[in-house]
Protein backbone atom coordinates (compact mmCIF):
# COMPACT_ATOMS: atom_id res chain seq x y z
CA UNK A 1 6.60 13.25 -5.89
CA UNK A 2 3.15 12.21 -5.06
CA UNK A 3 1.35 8.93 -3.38
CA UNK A 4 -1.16 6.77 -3.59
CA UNK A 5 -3.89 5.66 -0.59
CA UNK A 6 -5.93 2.45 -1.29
CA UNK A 7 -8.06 0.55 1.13
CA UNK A 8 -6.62 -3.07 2.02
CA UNK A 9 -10.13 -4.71 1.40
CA UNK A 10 -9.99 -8.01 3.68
CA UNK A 11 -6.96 -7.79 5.18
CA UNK A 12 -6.87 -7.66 9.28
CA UNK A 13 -3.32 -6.61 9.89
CA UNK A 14 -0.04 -5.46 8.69
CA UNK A 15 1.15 -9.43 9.39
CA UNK A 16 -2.40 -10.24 6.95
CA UNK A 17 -0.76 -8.12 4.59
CA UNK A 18 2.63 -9.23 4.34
CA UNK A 19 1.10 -13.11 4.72
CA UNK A 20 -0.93 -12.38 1.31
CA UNK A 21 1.57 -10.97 -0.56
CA UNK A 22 4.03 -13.38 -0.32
CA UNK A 23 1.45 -16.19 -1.60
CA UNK A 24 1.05 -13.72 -4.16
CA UNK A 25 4.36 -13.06 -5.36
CA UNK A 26 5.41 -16.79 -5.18
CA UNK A 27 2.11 -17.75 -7.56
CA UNK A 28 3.20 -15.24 -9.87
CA UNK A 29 4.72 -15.44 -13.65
CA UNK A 30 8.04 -14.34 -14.58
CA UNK A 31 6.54 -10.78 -15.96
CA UNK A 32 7.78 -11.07 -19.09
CA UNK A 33 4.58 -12.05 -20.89
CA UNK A 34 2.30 -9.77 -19.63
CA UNK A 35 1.83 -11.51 -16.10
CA UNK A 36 2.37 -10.23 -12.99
CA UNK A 37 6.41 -9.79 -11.70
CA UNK A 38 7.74 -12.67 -9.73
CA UNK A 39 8.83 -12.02 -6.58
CA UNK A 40 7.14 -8.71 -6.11
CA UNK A 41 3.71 -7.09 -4.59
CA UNK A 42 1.65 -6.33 -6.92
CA UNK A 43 -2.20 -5.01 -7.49
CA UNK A 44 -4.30 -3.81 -10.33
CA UNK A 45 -6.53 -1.54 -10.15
CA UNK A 46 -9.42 -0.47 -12.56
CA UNK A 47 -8.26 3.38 -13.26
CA UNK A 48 -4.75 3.94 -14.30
CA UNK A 49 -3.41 7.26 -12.50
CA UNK A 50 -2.63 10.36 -14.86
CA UNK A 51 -0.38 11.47 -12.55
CA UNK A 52 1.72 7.79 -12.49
CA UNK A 53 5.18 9.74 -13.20
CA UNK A 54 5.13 12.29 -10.42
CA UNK A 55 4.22 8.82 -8.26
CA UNK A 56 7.26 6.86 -9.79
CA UNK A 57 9.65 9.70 -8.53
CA UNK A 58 9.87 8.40 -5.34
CA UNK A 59 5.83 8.12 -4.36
CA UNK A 60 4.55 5.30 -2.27
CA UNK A 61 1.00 3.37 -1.84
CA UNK A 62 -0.33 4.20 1.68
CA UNK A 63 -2.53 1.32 3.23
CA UNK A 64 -6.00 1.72 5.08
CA UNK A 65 -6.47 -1.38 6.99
CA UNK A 66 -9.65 -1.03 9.72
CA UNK A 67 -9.98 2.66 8.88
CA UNK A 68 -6.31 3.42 9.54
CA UNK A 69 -3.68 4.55 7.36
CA UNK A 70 -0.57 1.72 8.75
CA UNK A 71 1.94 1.46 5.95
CA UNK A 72 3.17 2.51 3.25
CA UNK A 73 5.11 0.50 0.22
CA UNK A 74 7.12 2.11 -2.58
CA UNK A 75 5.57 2.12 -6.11
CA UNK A 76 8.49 0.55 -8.74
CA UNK A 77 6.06 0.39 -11.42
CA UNK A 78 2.86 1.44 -12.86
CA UNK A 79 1.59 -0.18 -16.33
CA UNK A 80 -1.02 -0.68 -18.38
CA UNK A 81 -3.28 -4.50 -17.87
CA UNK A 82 -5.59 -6.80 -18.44
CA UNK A 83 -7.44 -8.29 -15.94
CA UNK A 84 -8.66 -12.01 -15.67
CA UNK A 85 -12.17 -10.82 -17.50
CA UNK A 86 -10.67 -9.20 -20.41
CA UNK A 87 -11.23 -5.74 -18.68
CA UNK A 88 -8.23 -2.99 -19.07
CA UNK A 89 -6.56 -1.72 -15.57
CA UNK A 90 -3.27 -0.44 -14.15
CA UNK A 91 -1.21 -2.82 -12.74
CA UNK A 92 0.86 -1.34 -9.86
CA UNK A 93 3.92 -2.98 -8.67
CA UNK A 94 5.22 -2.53 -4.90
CA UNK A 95 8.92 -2.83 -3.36
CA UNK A 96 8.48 -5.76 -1.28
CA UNK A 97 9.38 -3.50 2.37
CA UNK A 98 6.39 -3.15 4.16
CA UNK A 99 7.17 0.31 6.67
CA UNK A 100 4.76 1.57 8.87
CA UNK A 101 3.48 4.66 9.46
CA UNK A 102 1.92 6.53 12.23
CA UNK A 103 -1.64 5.43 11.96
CA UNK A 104 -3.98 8.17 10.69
CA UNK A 105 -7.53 7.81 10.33
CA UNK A 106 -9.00 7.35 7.25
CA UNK A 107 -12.84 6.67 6.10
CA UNK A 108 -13.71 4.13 3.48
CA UNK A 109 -13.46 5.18 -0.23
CA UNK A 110 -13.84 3.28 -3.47
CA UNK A 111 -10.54 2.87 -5.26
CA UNK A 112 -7.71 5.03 -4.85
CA UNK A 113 -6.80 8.81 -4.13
CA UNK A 114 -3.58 10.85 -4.49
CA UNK A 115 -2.11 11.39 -1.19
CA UNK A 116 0.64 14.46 -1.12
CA UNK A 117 3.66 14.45 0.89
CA UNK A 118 2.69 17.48 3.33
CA UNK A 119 -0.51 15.06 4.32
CA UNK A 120 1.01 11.43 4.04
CA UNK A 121 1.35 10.34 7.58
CA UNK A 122 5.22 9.57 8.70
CA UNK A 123 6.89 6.76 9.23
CA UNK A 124 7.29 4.92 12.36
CA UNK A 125 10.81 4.54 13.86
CA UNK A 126 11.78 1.19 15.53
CA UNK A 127 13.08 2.84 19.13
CA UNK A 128 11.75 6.13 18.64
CA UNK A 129 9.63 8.01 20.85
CA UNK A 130 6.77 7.30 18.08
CA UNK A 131 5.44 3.83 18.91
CA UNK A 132 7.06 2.04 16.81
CA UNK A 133 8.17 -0.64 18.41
CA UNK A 134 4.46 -1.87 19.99
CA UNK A 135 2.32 -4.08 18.74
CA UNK A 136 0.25 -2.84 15.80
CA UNK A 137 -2.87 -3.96 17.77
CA UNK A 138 -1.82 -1.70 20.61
CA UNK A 139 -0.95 0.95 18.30
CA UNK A 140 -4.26 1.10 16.32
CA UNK A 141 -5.83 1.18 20.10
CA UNK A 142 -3.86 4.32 20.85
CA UNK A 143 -4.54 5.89 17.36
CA UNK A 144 -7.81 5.65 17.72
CA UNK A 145 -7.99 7.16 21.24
CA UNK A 146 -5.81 9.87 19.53
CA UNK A 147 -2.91 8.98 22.10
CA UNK A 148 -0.24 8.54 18.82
């Protein structure tokens, strides 16, 4: 198993997030002709990964929003695309459960990067000791005093 970590490029917050990709999914086709699945998060991306099986046995695609890793979604598909301008890319599609993670740090990047297991931050558990249940805002405060 292996993940992905991509930047969220203008989105704010985890509720920005979830906001955009429903508008998304309810624009999109039926995915039978080549457009994007109904229903479902999806991105493309300009580099397909080599290593897309070992990230369709079980991998996820870890979220930097404001320079913290805060969720995670799991990756259903990965296939080859077209985008709008004729150019080839990998089109990844996402389970639609957003689950946070403990936020982690994370400085910008272009494009994606294979995130293993042993470093992929952990999920957050709603009424655990972990923080889960504040506010993300308060959260990202504490992460970046290195409280959580």
């Amino acid at each position: 198993m292996l993940h992905l970590v991509k930047l969220a490029v203008g989105i704010s917050s985890l509720e920005d997030l979830a906001h955009r990709q429903r508008t998304m999914a309810e624009g999109a086709g039926d995915g039978l002709d080549g457009t994007q699945p109904s229903g479902r998060p999806w991105l493309q991306t300009r580099m397909f990964p080599r290593r897309a099986p070992e990230i369709l046995d079980g991998g996820s695609l870890y979220r930097v929003i404001g320079g913290l890793i805060l969720c995670r979604q799991r990756v259903v598909e990965i296939r080859p695309d077209t985008r709008e301008d004729g150019v080839a890319c990998a089109l990844i599609v996402l389970a639609p459960e957003i689950v946070p993670v403990a936020p982690r740090p994370m400085r910008p990047f272009q494009g994606w990067r294979y995130l293993s297991p042993a470093d992929a931050p952990p999920d957050l558990a709603v009424g655990g000791g972990d923080g889960g249940t504040l506010p993300e805002s308060l959260r990202r405060d504490l992460a970046g005093l290195c409280l959580i």
